[in-house]
N, C-alpha and C. Protein backbone atom coordinates (compact mmCIF):
# COMPACT_ATOMS: atom_id res chain seq x y z
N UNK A 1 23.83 -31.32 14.48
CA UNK A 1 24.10 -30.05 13.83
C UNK A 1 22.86 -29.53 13.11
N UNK A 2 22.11 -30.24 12.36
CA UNK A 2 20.75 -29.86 11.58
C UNK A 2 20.23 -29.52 12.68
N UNK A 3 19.52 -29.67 13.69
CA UNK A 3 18.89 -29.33 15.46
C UNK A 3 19.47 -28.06 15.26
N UNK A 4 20.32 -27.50 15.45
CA UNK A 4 21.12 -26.06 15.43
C UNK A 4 20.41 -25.36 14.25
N UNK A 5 20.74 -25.85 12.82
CA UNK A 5 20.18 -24.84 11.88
C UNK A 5 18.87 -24.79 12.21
N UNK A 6 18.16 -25.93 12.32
CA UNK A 6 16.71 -25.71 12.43
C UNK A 6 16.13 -24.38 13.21
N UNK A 7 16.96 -24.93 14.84
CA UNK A 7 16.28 -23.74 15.61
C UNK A 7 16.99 -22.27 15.15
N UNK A 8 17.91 -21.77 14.61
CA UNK A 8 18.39 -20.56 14.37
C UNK A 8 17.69 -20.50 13.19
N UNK A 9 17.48 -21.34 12.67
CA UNK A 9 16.40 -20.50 11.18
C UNK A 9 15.16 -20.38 11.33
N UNK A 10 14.40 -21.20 12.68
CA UNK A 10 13.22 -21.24 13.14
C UNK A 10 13.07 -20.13 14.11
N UNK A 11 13.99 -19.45 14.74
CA UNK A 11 13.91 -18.62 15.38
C UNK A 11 13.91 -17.22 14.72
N UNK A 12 14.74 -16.84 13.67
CA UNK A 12 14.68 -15.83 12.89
C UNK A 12 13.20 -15.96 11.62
N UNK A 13 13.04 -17.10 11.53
CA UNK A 13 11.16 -16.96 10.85
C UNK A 13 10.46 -16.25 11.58
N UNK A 14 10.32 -16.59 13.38
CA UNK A 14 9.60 -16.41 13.87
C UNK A 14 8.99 -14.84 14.09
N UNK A 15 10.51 -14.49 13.94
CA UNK A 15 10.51 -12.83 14.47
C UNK A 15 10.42 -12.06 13.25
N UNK A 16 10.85 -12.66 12.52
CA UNK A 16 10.47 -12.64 10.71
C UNK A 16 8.98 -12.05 10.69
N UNK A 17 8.27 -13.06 11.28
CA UNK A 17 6.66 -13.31 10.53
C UNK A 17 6.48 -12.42 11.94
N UNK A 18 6.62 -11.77 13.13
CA UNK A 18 6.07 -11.02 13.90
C UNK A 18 6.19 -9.69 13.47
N UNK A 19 7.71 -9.20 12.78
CA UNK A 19 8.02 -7.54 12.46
C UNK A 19 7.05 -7.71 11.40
N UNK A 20 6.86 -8.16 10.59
CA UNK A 20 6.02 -8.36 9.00
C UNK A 20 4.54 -8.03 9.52
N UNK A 21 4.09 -9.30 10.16
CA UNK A 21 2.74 -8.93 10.82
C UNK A 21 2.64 -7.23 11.42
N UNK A 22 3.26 -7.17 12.26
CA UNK A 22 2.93 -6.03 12.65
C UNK A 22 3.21 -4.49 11.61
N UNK A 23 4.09 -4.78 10.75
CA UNK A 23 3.73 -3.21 9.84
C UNK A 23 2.79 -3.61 8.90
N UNK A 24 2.31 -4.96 8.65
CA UNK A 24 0.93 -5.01 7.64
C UNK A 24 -0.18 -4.66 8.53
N UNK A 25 -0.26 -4.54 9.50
CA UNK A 25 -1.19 -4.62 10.62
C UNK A 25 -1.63 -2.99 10.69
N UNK A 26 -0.25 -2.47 10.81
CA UNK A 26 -0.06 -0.86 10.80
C UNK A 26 -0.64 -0.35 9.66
N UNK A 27 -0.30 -1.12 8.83
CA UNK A 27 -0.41 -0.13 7.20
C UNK A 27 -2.41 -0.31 7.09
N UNK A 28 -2.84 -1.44 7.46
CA UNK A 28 -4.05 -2.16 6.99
C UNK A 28 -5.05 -1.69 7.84
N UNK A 29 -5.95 -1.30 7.65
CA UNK A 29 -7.16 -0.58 8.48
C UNK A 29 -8.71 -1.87 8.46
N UNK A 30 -8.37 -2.50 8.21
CA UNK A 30 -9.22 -4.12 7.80
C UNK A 30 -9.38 -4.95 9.01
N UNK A 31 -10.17 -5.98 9.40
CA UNK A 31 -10.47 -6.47 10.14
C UNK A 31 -10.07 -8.11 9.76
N UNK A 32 -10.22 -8.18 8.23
CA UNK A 32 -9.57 -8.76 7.50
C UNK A 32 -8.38 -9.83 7.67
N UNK A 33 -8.11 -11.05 8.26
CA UNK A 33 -6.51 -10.77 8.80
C UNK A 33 -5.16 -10.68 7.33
N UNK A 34 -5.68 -10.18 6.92
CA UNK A 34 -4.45 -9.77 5.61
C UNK A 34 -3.10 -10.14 5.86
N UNK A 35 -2.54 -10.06 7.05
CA UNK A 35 -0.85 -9.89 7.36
C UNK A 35 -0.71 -10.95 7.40
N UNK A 36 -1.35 -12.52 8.12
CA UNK A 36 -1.56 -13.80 7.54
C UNK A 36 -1.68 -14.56 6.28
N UNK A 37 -2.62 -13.65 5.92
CA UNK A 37 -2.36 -14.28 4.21
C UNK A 37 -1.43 -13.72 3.22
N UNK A 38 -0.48 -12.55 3.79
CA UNK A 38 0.55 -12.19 3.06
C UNK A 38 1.69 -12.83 3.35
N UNK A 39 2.14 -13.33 4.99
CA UNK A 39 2.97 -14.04 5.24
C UNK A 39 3.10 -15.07 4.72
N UNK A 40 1.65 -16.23 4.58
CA UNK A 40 1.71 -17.18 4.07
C UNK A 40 1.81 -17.86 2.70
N UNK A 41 1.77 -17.04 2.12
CA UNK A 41 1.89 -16.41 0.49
C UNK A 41 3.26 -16.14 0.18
N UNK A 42 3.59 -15.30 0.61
CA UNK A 42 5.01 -15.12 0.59
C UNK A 42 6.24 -16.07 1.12
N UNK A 43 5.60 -16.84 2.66
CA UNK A 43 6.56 -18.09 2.89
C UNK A 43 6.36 -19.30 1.68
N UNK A 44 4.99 -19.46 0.94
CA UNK A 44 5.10 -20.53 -0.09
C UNK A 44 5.80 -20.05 -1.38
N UNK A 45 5.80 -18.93 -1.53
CA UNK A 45 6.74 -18.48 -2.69
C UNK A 45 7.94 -18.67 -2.35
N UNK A 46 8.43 -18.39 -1.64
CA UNK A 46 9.64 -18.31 -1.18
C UNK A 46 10.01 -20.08 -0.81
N UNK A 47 9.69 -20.78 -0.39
CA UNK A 47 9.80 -22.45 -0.39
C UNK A 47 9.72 -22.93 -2.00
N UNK A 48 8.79 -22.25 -2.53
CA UNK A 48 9.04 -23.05 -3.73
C UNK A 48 9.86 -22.91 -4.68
N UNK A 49 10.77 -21.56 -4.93
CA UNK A 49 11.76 -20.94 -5.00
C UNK A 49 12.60 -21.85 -4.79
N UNK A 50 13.30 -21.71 -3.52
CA UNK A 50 14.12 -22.71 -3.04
C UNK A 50 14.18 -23.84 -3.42
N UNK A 51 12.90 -24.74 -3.43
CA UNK A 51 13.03 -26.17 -3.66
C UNK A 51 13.02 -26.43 -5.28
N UNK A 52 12.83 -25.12 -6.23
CA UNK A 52 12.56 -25.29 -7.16
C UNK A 52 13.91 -25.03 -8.02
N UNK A 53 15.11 -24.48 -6.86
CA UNK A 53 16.60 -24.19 -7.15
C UNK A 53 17.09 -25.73 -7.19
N UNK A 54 16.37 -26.86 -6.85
CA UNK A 54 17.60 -27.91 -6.59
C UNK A 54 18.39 -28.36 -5.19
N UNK A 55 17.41 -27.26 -4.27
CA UNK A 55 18.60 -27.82 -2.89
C UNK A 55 17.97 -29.19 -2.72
N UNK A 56 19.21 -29.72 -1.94
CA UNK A 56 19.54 -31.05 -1.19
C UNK A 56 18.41 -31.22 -0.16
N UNK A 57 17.67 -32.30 -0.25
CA UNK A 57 16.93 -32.38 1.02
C UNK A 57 17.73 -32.58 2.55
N UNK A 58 19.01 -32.81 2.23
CA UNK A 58 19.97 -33.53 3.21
C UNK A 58 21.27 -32.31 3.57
N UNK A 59 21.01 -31.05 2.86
CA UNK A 59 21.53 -29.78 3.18
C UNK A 59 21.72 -29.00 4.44
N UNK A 60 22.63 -28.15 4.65
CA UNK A 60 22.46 -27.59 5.83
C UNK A 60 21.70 -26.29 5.76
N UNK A 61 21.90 -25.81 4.41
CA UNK A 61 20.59 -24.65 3.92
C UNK A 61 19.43 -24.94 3.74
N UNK A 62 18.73 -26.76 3.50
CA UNK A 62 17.69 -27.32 3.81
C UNK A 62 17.42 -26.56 4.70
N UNK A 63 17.94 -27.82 5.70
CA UNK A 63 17.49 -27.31 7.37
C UNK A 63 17.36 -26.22 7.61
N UNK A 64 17.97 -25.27 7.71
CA UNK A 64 18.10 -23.65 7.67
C UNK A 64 17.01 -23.19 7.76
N UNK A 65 16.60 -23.00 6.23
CA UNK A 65 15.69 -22.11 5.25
C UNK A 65 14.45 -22.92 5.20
N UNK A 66 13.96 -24.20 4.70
CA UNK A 66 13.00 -24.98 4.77
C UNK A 66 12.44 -25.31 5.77
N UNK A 67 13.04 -25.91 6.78
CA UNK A 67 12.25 -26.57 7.87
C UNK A 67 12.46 -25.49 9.06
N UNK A 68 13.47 -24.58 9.18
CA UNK A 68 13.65 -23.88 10.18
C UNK A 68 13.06 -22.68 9.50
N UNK A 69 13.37 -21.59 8.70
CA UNK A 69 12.81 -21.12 8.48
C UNK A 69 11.49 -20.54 8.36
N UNK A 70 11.23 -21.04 7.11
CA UNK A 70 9.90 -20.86 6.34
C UNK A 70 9.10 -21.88 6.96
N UNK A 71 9.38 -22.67 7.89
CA UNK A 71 8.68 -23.23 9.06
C UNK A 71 7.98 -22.50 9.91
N UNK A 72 8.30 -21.91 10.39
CA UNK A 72 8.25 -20.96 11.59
C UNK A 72 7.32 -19.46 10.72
N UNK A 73 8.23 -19.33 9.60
CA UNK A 73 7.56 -17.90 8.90
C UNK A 73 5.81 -18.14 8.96
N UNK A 74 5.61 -19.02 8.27
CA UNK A 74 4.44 -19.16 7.69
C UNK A 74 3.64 -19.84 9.02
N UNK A 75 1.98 -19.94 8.87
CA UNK A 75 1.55 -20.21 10.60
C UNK A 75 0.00 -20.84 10.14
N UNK A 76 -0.10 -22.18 9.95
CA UNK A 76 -1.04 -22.76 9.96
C UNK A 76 -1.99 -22.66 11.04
N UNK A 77 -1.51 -22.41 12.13
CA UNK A 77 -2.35 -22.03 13.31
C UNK A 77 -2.65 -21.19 13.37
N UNK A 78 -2.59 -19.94 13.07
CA UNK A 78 -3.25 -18.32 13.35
C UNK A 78 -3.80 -18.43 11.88
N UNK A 79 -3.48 -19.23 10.70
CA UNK A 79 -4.62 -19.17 9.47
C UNK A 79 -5.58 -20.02 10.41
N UNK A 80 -5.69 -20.60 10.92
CA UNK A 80 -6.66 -21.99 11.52
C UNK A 80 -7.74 -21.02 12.63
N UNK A 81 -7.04 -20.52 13.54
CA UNK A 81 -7.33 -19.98 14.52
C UNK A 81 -8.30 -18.69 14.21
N UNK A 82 -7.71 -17.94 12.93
CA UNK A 82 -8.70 -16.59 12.23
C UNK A 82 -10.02 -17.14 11.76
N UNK A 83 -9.53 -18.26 10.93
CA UNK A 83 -10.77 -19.00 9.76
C UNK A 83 -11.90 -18.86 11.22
N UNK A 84 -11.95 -19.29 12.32
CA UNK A 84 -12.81 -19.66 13.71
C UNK A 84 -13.51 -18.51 14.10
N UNK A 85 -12.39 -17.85 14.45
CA UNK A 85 -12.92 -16.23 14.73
C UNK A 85 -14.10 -15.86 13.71
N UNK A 86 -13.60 -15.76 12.52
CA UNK A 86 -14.12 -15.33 11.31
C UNK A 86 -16.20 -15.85 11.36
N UNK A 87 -15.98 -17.07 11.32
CA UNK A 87 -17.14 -17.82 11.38
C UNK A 87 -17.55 -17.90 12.96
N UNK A 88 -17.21 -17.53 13.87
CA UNK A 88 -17.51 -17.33 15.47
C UNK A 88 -18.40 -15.95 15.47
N UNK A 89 -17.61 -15.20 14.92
CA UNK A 89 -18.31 -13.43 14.89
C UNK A 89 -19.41 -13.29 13.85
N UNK A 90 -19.83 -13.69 13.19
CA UNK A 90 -20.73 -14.29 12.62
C UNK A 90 -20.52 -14.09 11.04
N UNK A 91 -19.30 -14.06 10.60
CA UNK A 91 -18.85 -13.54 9.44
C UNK A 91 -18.82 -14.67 8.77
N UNK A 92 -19.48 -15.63 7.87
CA UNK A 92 -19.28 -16.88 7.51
C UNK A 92 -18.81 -16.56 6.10
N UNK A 93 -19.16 -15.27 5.64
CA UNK A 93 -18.77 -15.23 3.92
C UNK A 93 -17.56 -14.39 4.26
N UNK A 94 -16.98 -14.13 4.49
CA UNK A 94 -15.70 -13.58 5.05
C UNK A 94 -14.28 -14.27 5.61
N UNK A 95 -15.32 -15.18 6.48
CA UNK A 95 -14.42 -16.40 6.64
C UNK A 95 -14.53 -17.44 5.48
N UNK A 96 -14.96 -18.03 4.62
CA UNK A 96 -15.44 -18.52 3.83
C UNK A 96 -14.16 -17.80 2.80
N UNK A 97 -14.05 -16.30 2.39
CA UNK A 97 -13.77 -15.92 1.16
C UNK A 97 -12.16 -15.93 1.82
N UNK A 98 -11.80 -16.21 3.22
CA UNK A 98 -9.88 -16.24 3.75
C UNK A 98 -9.74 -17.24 3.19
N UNK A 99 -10.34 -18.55 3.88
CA UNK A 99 -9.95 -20.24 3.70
C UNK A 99 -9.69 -20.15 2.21
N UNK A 100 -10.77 -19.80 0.91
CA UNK A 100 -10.70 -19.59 -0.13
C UNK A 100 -9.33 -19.30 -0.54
N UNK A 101 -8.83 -17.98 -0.40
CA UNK A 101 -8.07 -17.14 -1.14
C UNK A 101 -6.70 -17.59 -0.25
N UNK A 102 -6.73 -18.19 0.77
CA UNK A 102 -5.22 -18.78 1.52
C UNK A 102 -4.94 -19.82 0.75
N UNK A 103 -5.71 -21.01 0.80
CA UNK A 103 -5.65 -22.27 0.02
C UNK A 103 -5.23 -21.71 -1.34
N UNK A 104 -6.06 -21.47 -2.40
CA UNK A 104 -5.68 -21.02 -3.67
C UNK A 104 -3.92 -19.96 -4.08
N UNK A 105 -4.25 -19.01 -3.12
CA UNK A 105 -3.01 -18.62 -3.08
C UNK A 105 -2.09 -19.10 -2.74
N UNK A 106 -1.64 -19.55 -1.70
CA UNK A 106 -0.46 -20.59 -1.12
C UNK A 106 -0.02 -21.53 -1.98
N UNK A 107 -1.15 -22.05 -2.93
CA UNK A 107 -0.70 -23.14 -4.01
C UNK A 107 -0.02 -22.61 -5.29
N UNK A 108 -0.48 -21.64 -4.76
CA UNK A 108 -0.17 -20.51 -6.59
C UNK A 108 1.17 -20.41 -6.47
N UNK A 109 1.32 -19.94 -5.31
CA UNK A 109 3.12 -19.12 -4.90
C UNK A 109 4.04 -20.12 -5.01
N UNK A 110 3.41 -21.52 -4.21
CA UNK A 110 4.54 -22.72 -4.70
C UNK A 110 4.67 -22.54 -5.94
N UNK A 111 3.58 -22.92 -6.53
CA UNK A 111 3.68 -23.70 -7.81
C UNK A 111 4.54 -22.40 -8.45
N UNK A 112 4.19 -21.25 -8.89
CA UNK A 112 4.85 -19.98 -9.00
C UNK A 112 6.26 -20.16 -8.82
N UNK A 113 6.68 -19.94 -7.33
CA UNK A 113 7.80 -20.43 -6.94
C UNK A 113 8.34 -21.54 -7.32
N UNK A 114 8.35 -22.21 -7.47
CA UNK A 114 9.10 -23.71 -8.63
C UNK A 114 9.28 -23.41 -9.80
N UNK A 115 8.51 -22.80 -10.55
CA UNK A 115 8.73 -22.44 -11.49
C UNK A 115 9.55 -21.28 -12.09
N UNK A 116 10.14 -20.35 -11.21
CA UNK A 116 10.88 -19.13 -11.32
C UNK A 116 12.12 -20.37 -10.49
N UNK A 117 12.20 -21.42 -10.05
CA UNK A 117 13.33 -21.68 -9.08
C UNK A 117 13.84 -22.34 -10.08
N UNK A 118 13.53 -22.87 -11.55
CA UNK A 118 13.98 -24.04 -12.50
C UNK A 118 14.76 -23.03 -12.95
């Protein structure tokens, strides 16, 4: 049954973090990848929130929301995959100032998020 929540909450992240991407994409005139580091920002706020409410690791809203979810929302690989680009095109302080401000931020929003979840 957790297999079930997973993929229905992993499946609605997914399409989650694609409509999102694409109107930050729309709105943003930047080369920047911004809609990445807003997703990912926003999926760690939102996890730490949650985990900072008290759910059950052994929940079916766990599974859901945590591992299916905000699994899927958030995308270590297209942050991974930009950081490359970034420093490929010869942008090293650019790429340099994403890795920066993803890392730092992402930690913020947990920690943030836990703390609004108490």
């Amino acid at each position: 049954m957790n297999l079930l929540f997973i993929g229905i909450g992993g499946g609605l992240g997914a399409i989650s973090r694609y409509g999102l991407t694409i109107c930050i994409d729309k709105l943003s005139s930047t080369s920047f990848p911004l809609a990445t580091l807003i997703v990912n920002v926003l999926g760690c706020l939102l996890i730490g929130l949650i985990l900072g409410s008290g759910i059950q690791s052994k929940d079916s809203t766990y599974y859901f929301f945590v591992i299916g979810f905000l699994g899927s929302f958030t995308t270590m690989s297209a942050f991974s995959s930009q950081s490359i680009d970034l420093f490929s095109s010869n942008t090293p302080i650019i790429g340099t100032l994403y890795i920066m401000l993803t890392m730092s931020m992402t930690i913020l929003a947990t920690f943030i998020g836990l703390t609004l979840g108490k």
